[in-house]
Every structure is written in C-alpha cells, then in structure tokens.
Protein backbone atom coordinates (compact mmCIF):
# COMPACT_ATOMS: atom_id res chain seq x y z
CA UNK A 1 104.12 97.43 95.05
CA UNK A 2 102.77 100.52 92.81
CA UNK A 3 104.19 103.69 94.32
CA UNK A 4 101.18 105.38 94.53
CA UNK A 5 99.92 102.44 96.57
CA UNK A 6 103.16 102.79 98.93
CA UNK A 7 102.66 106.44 99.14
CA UNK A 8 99.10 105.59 100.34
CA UNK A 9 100.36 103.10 102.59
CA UNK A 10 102.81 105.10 104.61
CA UNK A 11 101.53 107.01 107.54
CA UNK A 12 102.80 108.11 110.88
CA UNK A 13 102.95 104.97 113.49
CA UNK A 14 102.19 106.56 116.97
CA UNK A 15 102.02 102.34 118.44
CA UNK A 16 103.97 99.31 118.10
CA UNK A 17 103.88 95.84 118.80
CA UNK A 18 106.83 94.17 120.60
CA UNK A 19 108.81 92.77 118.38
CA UNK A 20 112.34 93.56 117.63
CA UNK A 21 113.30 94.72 113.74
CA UNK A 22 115.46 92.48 111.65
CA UNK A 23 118.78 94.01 111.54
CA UNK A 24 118.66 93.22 107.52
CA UNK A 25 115.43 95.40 107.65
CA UNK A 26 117.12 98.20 109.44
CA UNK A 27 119.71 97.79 107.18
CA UNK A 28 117.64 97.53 103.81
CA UNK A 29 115.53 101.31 105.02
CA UNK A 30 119.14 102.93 105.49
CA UNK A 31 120.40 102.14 101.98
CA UNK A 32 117.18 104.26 101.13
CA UNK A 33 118.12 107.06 102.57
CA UNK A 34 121.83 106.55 101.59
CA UNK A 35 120.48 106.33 98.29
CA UNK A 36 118.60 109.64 97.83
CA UNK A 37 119.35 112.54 95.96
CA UNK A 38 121.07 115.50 97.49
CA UNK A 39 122.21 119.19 96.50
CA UNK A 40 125.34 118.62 94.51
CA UNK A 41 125.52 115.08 95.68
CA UNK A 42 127.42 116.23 99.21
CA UNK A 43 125.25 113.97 101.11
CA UNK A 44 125.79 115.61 104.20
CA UNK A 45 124.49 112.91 106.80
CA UNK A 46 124.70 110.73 109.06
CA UNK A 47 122.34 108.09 109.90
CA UNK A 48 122.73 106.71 114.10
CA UNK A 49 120.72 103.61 114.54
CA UNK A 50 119.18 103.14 118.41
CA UNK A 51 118.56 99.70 118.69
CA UNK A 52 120.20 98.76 122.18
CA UNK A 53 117.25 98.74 124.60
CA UNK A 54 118.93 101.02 127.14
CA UNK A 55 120.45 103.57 124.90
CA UNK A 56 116.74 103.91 122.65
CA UNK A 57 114.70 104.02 125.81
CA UNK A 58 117.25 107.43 126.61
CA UNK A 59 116.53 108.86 123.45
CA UNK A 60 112.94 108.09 124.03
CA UNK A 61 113.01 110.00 127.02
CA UNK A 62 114.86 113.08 125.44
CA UNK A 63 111.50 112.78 122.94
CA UNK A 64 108.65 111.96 125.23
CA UNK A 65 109.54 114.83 127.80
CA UNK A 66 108.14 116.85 124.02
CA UNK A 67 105.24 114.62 124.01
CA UNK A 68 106.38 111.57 122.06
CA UNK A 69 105.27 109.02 124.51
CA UNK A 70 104.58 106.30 121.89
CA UNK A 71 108.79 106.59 121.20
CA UNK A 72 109.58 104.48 123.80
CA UNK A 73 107.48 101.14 121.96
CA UNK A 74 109.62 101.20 119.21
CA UNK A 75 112.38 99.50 119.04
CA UNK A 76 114.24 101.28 116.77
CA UNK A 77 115.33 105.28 116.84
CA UNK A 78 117.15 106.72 113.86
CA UNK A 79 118.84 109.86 114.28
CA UNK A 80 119.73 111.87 111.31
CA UNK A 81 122.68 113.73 112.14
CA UNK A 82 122.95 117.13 109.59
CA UNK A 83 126.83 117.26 108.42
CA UNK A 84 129.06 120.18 106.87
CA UNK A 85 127.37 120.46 103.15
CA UNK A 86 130.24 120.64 100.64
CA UNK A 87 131.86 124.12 100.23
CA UNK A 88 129.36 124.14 96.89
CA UNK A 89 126.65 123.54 98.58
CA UNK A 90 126.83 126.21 101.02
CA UNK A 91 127.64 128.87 98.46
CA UNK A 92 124.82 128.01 96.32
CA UNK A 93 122.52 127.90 99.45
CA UNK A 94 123.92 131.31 100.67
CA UNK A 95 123.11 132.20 97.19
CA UNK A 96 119.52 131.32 96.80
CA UNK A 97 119.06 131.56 100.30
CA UNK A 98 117.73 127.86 100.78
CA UNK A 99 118.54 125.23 103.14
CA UNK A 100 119.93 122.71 101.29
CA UNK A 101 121.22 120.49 103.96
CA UNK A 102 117.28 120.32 105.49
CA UNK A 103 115.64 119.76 102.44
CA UNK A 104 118.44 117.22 101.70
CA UNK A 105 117.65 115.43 105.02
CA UNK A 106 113.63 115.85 104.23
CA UNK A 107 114.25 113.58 101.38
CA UNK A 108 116.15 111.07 103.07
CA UNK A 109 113.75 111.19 105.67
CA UNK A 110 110.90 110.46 102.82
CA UNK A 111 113.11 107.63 101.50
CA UNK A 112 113.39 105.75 104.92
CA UNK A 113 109.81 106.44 105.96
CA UNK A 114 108.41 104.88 102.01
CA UNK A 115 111.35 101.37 102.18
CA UNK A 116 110.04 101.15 105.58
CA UNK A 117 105.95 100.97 104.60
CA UNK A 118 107.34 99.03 101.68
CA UNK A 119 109.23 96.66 104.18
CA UNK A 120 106.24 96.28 106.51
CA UNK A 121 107.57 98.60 109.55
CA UNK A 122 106.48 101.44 110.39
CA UNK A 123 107.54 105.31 111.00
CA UNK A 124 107.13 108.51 112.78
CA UNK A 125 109.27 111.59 112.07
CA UNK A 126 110.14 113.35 114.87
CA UNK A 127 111.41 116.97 114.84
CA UNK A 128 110.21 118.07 118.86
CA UNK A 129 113.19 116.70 120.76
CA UNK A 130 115.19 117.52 123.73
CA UNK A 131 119.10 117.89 121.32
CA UNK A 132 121.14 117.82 123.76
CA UNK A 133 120.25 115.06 125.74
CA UNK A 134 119.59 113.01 122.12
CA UNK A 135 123.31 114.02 121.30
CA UNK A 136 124.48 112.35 124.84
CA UNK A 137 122.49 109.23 124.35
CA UNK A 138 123.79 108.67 121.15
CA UNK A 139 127.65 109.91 121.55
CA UNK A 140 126.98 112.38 118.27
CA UNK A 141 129.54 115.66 118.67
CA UNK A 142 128.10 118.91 120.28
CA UNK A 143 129.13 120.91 116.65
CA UNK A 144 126.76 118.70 114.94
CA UNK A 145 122.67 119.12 114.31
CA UNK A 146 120.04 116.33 114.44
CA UNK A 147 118.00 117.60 111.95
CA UNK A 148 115.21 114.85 112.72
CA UNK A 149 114.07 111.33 114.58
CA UNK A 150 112.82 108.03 112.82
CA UNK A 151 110.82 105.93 115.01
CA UNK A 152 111.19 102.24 113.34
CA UNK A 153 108.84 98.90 113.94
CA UNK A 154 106.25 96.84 113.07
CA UNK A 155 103.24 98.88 113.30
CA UNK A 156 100.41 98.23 116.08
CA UNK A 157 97.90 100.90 114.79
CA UNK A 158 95.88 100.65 112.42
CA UNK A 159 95.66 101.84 108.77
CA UNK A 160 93.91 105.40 108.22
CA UNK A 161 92.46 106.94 105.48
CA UNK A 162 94.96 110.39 104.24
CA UNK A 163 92.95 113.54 104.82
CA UNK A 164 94.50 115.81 102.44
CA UNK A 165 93.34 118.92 100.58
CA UNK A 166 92.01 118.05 96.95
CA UNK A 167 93.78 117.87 94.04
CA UNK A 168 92.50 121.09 92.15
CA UNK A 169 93.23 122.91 95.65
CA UNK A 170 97.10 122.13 94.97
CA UNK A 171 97.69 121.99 91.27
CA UNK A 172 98.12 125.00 89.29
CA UNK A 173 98.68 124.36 85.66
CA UNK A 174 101.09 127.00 83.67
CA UNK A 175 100.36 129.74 86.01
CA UNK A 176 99.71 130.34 90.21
C-alpha cells in the first residue's frame, strides 16, 4: 500500500466486530512499534498485550468509567508502559526541556496504529484512563507510567473522510 493511502486509511475505531485478532497480527503491529525511532535509541518501553477476556474487559472498565465505552468490544488492549530513558536521554531532555520519553511513545504509538490499518485492524489511542486500576489489571509496577492505551480489532465502523485544516493553513515555507 502507498503510505499516503495508509495514512488516509487509519482512523480512530470507536466499534468492533467480534472476532478475536490473530496472535501473528498482534505480533506483526508490535514489531512496529519495537521498530521505531527513539531519542538516542533508549527505547524506553514496554508494550503489555490484553488479550485474555477477563483481564481486557478490567482494563476496559478502568477506561470506560473515562468514557471509553466502545473499549470493552475490542479484543485487544495494548498498554504502553513509559520506562527510565537512558541517563542521555534525560540530560538532553532536562536540557532542552522536552519530553523525550512521550514523544518517543507518540511515535510508537503512530507506528502500531499505521501496521495495524495496514494489517486490516483497527485502533483507538487512549490517553483518559483510570492508572491505577490499569496498572492492577495488568500487573505493571506502581513506579512505572502508562503513557497511553491501544485498542486493537477488526474494525466495525465505517470509513470517514479526515477533516483536517488545509494544507496552506499548516505549511510555512522558509519562514513562520
């Protein structure tokens, strides 16, 4: 597929039908995200797949109490879990005062969500969650941050045309 056509393709999936995702599948979206670039290469994640019934359904709950309803349909949750950056990292982030550890996990998060269109499953990113009761479902330690939720399955809604703000209203060429 022609990324721009992927890029097209990939939207937000708020409904999905009931069928379970091929565990190659899963597998195939994660080496996306393992795959993308981060700040001095620390890749400082950790991807936790909710595919048992029970234990997604919990961390569904921990979501739809923030008004994620449509969570508990699919039948896949992926947590990404934010890790200690490298020492590196953290110095040049103190440095130039950016998050590098988010907007390491934002591109991760873009390289799931595109495999995934690309793959035929869909995706919702989810940052409105209850934490705590996410970190109990899925066993993750209380000194770590979920930095953001991947819903995961074969889309039920329908494709929509992107509204998005016009090219000239974005692009400034050699100057603001």
């Amino acid at each position: 597929m022609e990324f721009l056509n992927l890029v097209k393709l990939r939207q937000s999936s708020r409904a999905y039908e009931e069928k379970a995702v091929e565990r190659e599948k899963i597998e195939l979206v994660l080496e996306a995200g393992r795959l993308s670039p981060s700040a001095n290469n620390a890749q400082s994640w950790t991807f936790v797949v909710a595919n048992d019934t029970e234990i997604k359904n919990r961390v569904a709950d921990a979501a739809y109490k923030m008004g994620g309803a449509f969570v508990r349909q699919a039948p896949v949750v992926i947590a990404l879990v934010a890790e200690k950056p490298l020492l590196i990292s953290r110095l040049g982030a103190a440095l130039k005062k950016i998050d590098f550890t988010s907007l390491d996990m934002g591109i991760a998060a873009a390289h799931i969500c595109l495999q995934a269109a690309e793959t035929g499953l869909g995706t919702c990113m989810l940052e409105s969650f209850d934490e705590k009761k996410v970190k109990t479902a899925l066993n993750i330690p209380d000194n770590r941050r979920i930095a953001l939720l991947i819903t995961l399955g074969y889309p039920a809604d329908k494709q929509r045309e992107k509204k998005r703000k016009a090219f000239d209203e974005l692009v400034r060429w050699n100057r603001y």
